[in-house]
Each structure stands twice: as structure tokens, then as C-alpha cells.
PDB file of N, CA and C in Angstrom:
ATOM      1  N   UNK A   1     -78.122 -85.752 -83.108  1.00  0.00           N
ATOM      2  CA  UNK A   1     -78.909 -84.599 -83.518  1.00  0.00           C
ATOM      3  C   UNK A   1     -78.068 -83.757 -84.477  1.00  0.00           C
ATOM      4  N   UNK A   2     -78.578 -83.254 -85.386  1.00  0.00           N
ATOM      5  CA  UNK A   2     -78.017 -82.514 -86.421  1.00  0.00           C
ATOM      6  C   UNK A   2     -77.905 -81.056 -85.909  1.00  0.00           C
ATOM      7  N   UNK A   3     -76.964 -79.889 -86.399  1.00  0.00           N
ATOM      8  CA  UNK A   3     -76.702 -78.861 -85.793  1.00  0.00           C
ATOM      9  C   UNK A   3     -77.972 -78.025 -86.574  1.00  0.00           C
ATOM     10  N   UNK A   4     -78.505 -78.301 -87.249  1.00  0.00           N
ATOM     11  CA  UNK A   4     -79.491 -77.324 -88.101  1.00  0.00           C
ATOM     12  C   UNK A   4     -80.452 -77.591 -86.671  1.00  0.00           C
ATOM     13  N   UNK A   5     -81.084 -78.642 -85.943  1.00  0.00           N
ATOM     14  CA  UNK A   5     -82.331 -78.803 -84.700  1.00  0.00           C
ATOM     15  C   UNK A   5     -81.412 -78.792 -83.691  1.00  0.00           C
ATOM     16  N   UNK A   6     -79.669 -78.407 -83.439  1.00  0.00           N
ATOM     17  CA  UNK A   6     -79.642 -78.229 -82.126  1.00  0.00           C
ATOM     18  C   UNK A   6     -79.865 -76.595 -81.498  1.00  0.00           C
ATOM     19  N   UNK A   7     -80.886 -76.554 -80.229  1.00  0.00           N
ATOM     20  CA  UNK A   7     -81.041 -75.367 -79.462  1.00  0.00           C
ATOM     21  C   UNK A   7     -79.856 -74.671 -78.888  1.00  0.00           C
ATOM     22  N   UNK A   8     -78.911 -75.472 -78.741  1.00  0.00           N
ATOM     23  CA  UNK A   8     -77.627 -74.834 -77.860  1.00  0.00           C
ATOM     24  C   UNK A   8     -76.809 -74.150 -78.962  1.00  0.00           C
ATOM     25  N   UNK A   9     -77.049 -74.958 -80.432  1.00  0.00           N
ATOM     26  CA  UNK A   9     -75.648 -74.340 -81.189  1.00  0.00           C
ATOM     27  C   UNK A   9     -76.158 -72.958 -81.788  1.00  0.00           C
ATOM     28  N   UNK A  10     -77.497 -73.034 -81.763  1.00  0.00           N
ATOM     29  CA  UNK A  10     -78.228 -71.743 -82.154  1.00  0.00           C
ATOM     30  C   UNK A  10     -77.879 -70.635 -81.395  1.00  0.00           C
ATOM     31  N   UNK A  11     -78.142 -71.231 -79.965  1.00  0.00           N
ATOM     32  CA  UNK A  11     -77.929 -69.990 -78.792  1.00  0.00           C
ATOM     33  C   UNK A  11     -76.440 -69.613 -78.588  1.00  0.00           C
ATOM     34  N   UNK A  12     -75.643 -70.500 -78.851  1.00  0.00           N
ATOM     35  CA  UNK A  12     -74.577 -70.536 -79.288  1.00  0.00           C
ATOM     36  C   UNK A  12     -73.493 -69.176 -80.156  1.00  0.00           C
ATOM     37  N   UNK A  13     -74.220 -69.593 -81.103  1.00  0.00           N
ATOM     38  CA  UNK A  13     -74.293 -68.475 -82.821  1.00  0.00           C
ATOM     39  C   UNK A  13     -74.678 -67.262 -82.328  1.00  0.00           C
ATOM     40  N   UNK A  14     -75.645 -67.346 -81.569  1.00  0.00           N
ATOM     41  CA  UNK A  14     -76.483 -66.038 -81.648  1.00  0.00           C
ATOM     42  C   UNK A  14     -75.973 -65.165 -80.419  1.00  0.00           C
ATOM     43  N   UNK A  15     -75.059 -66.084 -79.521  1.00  0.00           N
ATOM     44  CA  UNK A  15     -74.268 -65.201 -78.170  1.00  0.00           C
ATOM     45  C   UNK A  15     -73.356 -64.355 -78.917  1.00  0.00           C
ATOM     46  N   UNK A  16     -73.091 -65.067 -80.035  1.00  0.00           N
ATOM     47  CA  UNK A  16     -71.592 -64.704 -80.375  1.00  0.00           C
ATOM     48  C   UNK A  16     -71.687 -63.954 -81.227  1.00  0.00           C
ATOM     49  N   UNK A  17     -73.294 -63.786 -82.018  1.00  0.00           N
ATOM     50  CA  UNK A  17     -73.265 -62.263 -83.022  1.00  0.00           C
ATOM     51  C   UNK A  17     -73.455 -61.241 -82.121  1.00  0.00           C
ATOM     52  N   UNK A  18     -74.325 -61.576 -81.030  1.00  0.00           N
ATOM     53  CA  UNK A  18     -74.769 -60.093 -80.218  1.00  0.00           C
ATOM     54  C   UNK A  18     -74.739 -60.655 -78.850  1.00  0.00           C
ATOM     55  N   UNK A  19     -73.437 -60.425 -78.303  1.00  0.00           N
ATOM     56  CA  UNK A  19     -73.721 -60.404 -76.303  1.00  0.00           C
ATOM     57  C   UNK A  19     -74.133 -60.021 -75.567  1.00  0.00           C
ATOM     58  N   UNK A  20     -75.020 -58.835 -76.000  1.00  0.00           N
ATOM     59  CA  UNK A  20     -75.864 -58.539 -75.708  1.00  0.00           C
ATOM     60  C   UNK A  20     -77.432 -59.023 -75.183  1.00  0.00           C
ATOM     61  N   UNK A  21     -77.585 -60.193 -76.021  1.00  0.00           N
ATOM     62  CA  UNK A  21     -78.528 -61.199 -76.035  1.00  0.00           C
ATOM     63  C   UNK A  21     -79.552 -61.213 -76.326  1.00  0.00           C
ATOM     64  N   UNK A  22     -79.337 -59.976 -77.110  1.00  0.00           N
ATOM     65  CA  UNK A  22     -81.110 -58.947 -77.938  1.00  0.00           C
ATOM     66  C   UNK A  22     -81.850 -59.580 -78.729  1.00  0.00           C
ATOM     67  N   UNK A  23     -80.237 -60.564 -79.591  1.00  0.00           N
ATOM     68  CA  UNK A  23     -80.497 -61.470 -80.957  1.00  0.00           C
ATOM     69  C   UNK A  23     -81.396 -62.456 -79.918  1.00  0.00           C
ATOM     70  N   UNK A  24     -80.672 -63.216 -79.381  1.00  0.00           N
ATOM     71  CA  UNK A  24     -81.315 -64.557 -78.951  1.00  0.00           C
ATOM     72  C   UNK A  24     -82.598 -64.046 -78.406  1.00  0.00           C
ATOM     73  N   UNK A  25     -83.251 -63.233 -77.768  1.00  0.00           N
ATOM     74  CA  UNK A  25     -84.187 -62.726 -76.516  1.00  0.00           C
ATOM     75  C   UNK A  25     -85.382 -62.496 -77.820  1.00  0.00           C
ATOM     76  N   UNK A  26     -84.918 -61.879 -78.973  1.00  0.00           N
ATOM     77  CA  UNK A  26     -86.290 -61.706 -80.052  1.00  0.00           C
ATOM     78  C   UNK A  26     -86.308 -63.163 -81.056  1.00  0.00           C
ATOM     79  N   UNK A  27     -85.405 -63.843 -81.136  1.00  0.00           N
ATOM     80  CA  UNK A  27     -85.704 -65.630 -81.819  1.00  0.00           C
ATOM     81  C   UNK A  27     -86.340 -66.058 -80.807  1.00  0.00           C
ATOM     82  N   UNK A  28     -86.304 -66.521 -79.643  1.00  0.00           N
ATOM     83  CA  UNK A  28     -86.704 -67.372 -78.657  1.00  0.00           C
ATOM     84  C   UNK A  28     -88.011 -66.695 -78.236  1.00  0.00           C
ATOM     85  N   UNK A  29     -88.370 -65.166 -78.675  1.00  0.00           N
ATOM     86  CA  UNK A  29     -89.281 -65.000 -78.411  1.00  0.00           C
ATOM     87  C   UNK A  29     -90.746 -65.231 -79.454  1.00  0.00           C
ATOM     88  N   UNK A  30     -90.005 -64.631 -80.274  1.00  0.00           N
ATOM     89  CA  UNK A  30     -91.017 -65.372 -81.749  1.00  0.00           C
ATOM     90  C   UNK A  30     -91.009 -67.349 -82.193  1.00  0.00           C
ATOM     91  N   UNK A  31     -89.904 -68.083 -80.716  1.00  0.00           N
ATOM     92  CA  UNK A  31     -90.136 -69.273 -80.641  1.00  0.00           C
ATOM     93  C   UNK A  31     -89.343 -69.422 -82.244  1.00  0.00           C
ATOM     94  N   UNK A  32     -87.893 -69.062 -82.182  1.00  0.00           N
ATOM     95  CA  UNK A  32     -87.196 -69.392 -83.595  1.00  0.00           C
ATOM     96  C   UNK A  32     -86.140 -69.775 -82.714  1.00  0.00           C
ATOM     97  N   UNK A  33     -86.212 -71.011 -82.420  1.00  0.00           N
ATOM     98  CA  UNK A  33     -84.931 -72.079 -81.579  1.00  0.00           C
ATOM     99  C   UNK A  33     -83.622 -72.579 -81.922  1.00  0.00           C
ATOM    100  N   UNK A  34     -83.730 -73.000 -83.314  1.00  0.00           N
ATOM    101  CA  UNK A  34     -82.671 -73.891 -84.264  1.00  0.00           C
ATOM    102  C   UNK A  34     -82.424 -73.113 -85.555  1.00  0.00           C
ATOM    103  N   UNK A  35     -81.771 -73.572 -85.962  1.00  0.00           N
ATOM    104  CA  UNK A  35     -81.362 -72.980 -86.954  1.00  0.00           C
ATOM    105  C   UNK A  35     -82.167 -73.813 -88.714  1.00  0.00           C
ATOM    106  N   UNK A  36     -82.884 -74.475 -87.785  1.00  0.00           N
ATOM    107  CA  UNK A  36     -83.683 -75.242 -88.937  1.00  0.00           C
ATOM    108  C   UNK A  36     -85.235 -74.325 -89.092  1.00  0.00           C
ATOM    109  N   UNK A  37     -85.814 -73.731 -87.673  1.00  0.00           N
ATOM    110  CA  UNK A  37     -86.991 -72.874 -87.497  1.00  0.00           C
ATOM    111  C   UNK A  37     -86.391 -71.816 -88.614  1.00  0.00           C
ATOM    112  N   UNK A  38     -85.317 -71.313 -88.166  1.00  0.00           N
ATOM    113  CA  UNK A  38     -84.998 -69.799 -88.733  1.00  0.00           C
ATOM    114  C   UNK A  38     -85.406 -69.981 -90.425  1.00  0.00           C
ATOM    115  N   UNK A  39     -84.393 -71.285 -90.698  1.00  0.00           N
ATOM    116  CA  UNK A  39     -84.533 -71.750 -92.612  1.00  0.00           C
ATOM    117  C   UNK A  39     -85.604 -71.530 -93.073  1.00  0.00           C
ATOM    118  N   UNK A  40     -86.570 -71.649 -92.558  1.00  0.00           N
ATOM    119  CA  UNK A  40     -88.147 -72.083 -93.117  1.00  0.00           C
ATOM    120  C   UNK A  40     -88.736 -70.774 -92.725  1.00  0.00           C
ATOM    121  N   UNK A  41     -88.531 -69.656 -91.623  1.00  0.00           N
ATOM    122  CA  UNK A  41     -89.481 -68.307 -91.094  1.00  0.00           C
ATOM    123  C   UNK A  41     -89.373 -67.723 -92.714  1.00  0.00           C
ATOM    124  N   UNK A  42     -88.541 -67.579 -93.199  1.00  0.00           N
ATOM    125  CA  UNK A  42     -88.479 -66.595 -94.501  1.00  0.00           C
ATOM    126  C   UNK A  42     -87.973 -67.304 -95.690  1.00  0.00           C
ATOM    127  N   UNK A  43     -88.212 -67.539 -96.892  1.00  0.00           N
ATOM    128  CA  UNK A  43     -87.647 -68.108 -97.307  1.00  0.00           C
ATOM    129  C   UNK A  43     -87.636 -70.186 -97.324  1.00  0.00           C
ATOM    130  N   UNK A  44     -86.705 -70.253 -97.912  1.00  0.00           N
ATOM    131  CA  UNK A  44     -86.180 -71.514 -97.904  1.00  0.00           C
ATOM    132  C   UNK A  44     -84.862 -71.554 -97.763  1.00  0.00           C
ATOM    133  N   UNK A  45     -83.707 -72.554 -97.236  1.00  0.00           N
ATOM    134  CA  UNK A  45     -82.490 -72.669 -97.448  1.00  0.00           C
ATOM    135  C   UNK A  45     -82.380 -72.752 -98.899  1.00  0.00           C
ATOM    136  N   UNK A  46     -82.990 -73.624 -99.950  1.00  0.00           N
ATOM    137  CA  UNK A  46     -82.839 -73.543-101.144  1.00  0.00           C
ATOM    138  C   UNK A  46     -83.759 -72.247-101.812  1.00  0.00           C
ATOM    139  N   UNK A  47     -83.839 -71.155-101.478  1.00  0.00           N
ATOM    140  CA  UNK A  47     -84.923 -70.231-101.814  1.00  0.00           C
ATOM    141  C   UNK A  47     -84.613 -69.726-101.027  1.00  0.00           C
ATOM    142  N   UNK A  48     -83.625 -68.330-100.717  1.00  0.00           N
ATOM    143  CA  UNK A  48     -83.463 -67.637 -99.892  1.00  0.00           C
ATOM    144  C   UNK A  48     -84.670 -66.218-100.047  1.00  0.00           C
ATOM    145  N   UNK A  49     -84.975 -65.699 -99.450  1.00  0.00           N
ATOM    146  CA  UNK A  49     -85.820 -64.791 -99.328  1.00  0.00           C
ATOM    147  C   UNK A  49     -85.306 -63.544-100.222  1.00  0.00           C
ATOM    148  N   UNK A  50     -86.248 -62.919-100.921  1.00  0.00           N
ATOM    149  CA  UNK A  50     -86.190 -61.655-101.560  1.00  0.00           C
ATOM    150  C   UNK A  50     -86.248 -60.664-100.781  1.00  0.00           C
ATOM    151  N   UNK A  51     -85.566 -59.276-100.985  1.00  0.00           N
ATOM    152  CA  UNK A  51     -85.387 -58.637-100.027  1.00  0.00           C
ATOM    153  C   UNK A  51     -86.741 -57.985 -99.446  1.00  0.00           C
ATOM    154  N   UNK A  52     -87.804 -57.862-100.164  1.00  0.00           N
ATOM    155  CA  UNK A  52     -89.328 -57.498 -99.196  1.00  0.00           C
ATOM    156  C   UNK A  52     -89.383 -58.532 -98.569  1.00  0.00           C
ATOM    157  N   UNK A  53     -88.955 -59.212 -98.851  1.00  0.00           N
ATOM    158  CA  UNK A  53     -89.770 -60.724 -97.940  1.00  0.00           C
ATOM    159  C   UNK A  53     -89.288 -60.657 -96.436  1.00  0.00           C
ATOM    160  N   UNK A  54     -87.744 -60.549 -96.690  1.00  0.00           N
ATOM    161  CA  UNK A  54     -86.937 -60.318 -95.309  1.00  0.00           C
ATOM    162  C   UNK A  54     -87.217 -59.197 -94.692  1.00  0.00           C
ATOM    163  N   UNK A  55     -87.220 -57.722 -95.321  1.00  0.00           N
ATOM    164  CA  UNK A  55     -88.139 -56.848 -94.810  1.00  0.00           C
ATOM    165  C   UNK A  55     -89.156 -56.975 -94.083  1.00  0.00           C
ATOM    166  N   UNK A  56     -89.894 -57.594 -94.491  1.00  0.00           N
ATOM    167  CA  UNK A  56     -91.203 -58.035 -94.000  1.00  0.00           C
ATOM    168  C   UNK A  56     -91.092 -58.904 -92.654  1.00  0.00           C
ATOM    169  N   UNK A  57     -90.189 -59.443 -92.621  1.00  0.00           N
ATOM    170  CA  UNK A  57     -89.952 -60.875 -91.717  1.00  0.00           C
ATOM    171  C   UNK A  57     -89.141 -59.943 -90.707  1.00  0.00           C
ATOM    172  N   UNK A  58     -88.549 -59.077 -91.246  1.00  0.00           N
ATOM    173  CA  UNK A  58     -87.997 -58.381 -89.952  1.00  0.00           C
ATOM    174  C   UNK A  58     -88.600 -57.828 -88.687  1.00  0.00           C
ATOM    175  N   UNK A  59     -89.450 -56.686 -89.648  1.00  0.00           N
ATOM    176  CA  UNK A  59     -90.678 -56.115 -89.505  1.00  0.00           C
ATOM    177  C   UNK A  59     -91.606 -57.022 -87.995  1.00  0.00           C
ATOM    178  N   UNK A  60     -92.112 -57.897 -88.763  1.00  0.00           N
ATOM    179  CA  UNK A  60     -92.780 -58.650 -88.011  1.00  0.00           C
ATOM    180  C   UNK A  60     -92.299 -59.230 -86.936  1.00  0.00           C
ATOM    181  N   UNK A  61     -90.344 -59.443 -87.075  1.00  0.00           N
ATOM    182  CA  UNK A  61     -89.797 -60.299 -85.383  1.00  0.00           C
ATOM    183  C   UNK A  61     -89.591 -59.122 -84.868  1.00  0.00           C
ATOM    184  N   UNK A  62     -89.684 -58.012 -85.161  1.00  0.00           N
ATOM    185  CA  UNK A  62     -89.696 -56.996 -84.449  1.00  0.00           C
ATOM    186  C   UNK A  62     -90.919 -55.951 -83.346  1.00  0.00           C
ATOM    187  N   UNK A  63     -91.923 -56.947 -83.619  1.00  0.00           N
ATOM    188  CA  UNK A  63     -92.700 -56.767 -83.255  1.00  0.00           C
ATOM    189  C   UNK A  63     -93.877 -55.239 -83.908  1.00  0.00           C
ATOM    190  N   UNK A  64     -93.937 -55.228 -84.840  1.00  0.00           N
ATOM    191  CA  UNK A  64     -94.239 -54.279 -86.652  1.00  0.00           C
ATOM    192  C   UNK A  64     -93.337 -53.182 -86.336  1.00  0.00           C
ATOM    193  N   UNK A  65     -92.231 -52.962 -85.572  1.00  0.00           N
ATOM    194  CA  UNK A  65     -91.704 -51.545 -86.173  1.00  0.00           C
ATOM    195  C   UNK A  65     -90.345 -52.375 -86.310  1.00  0.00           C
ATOM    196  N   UNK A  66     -89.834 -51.026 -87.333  1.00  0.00           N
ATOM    197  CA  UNK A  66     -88.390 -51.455 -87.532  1.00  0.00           C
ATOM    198  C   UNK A  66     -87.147 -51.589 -87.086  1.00  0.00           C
ATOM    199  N   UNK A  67     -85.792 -52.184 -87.058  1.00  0.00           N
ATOM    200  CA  UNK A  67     -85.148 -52.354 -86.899  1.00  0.00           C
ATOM    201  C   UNK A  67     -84.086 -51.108 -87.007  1.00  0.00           C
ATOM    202  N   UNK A  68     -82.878 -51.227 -85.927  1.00  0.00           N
ATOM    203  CA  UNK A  68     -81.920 -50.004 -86.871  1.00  0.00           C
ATOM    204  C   UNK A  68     -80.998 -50.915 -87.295  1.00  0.00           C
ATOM    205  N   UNK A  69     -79.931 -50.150 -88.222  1.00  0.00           N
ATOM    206  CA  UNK A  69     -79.170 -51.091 -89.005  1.00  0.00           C
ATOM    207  C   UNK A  69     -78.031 -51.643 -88.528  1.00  0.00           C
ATOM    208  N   UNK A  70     -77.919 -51.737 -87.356  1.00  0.00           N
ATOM    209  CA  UNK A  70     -77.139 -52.398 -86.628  1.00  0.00           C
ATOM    210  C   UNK A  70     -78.227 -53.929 -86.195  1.00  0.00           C
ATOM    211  N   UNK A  71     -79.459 -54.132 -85.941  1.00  0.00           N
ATOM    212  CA  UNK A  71     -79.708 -55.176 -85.195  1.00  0.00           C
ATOM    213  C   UNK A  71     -80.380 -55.688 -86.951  1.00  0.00           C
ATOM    214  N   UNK A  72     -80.576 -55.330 -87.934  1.00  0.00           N
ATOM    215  CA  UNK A  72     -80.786 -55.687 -89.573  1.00  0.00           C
ATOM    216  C   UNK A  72     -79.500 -56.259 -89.860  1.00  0.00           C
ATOM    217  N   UNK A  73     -78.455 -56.277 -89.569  1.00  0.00           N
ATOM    218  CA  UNK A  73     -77.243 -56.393 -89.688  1.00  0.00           C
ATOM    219  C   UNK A  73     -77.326 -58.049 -89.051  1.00  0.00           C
ATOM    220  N   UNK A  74     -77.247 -57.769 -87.475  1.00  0.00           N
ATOM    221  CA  UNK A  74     -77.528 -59.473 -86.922  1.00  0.00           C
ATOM    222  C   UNK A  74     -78.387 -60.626 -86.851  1.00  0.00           C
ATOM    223  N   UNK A  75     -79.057 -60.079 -87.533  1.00  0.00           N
ATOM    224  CA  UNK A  75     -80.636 -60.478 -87.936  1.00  0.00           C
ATOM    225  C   UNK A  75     -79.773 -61.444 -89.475  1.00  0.00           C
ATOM    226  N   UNK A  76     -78.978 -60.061 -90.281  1.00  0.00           N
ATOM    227  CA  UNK A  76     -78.779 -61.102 -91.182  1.00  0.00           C
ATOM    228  C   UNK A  76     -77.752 -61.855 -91.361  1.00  0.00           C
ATOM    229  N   UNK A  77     -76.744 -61.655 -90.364  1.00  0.00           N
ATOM    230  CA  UNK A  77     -75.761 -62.333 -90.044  1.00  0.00           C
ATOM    231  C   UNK A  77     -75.747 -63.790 -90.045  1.00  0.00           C
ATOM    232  N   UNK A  78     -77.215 -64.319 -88.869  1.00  0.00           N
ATOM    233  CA  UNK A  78     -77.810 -65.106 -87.895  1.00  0.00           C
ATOM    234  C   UNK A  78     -77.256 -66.617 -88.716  1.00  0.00           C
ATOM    235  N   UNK A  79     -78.237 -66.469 -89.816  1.00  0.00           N
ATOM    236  CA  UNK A  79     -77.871 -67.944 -90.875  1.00  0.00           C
ATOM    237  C   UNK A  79     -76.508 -68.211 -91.293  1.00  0.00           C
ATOM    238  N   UNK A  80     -74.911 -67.347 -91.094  1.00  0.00           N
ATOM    239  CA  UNK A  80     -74.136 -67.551 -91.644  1.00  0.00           C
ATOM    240  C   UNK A  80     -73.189 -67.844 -90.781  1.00  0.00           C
TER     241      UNK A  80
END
């Protein structure tokens, strides 16, 4: 299995931006598992998202209100 469709290396990544487990608890809840789901929610890996777009995408895993700039921060961390 490739690390872009593995679930563990995601949950993985995402312990280790926020231990909290806020990150992982709003991906897994909008059902964003791998790091291959995340590529494709906004954007493309080759086509990274414009910044309304990610706005927008935030917006929306946030359930429509916004983020503060601390969890915008791990949000955009997530892919790197």
C-alpha cells in the first residue's frame, strides 16, 4: 500500500501536528482518511488550491464557521 491510501500514516501525521486530536476528529469526520482523500478535497496535488478555494474548504470542514488561526495553521500544515 502506498503512504498517500495508508489510514495509519495519515492518523499518524495528523497526531503529530495536533495532540490534541482536533485535526484528526474533523478529517475523519468529514471522512478525509489518507492523505490521497485530502489531495483531491481542494485542489489537486498538481493544482494546489487558490486561496478562496481553501478558504472555502476550510469553511466547510469546519462545519460553515471559521477557523482561528491556530487550527488554519494545521489544517495547512496537514499535506506537508
Amino acid at each position: 500500500m502506498a503512504l498517500v491510501d495508508s489510514q495509519a500514516a495519515f492518523q499518524v501525521h495528523c497526531d503529530k501536528i495536533d495532540p490534541s486530536g482536533w485535526l484528526k476528529g474533523i478529517m475523519v469526520t468529514k471522512r478525509l482518511r489518507t492523505f490521497s482523500d485530502l489531495g483531491f478535497a481542494v485542489g489537486t496535488p498538481q493544482a494546489p488550491a487558490a486561496p478562496a478555494d481553501f478558504d472555502g474548504f476550510r469553511i466547510q470542514l469546519n462545519g460553515g464557521t471559521d477557523m482561528t488561526m491556530s487550527e488554519v495553521s494545521r489544517v495547512r500544515h496537514l499535506p506537508f
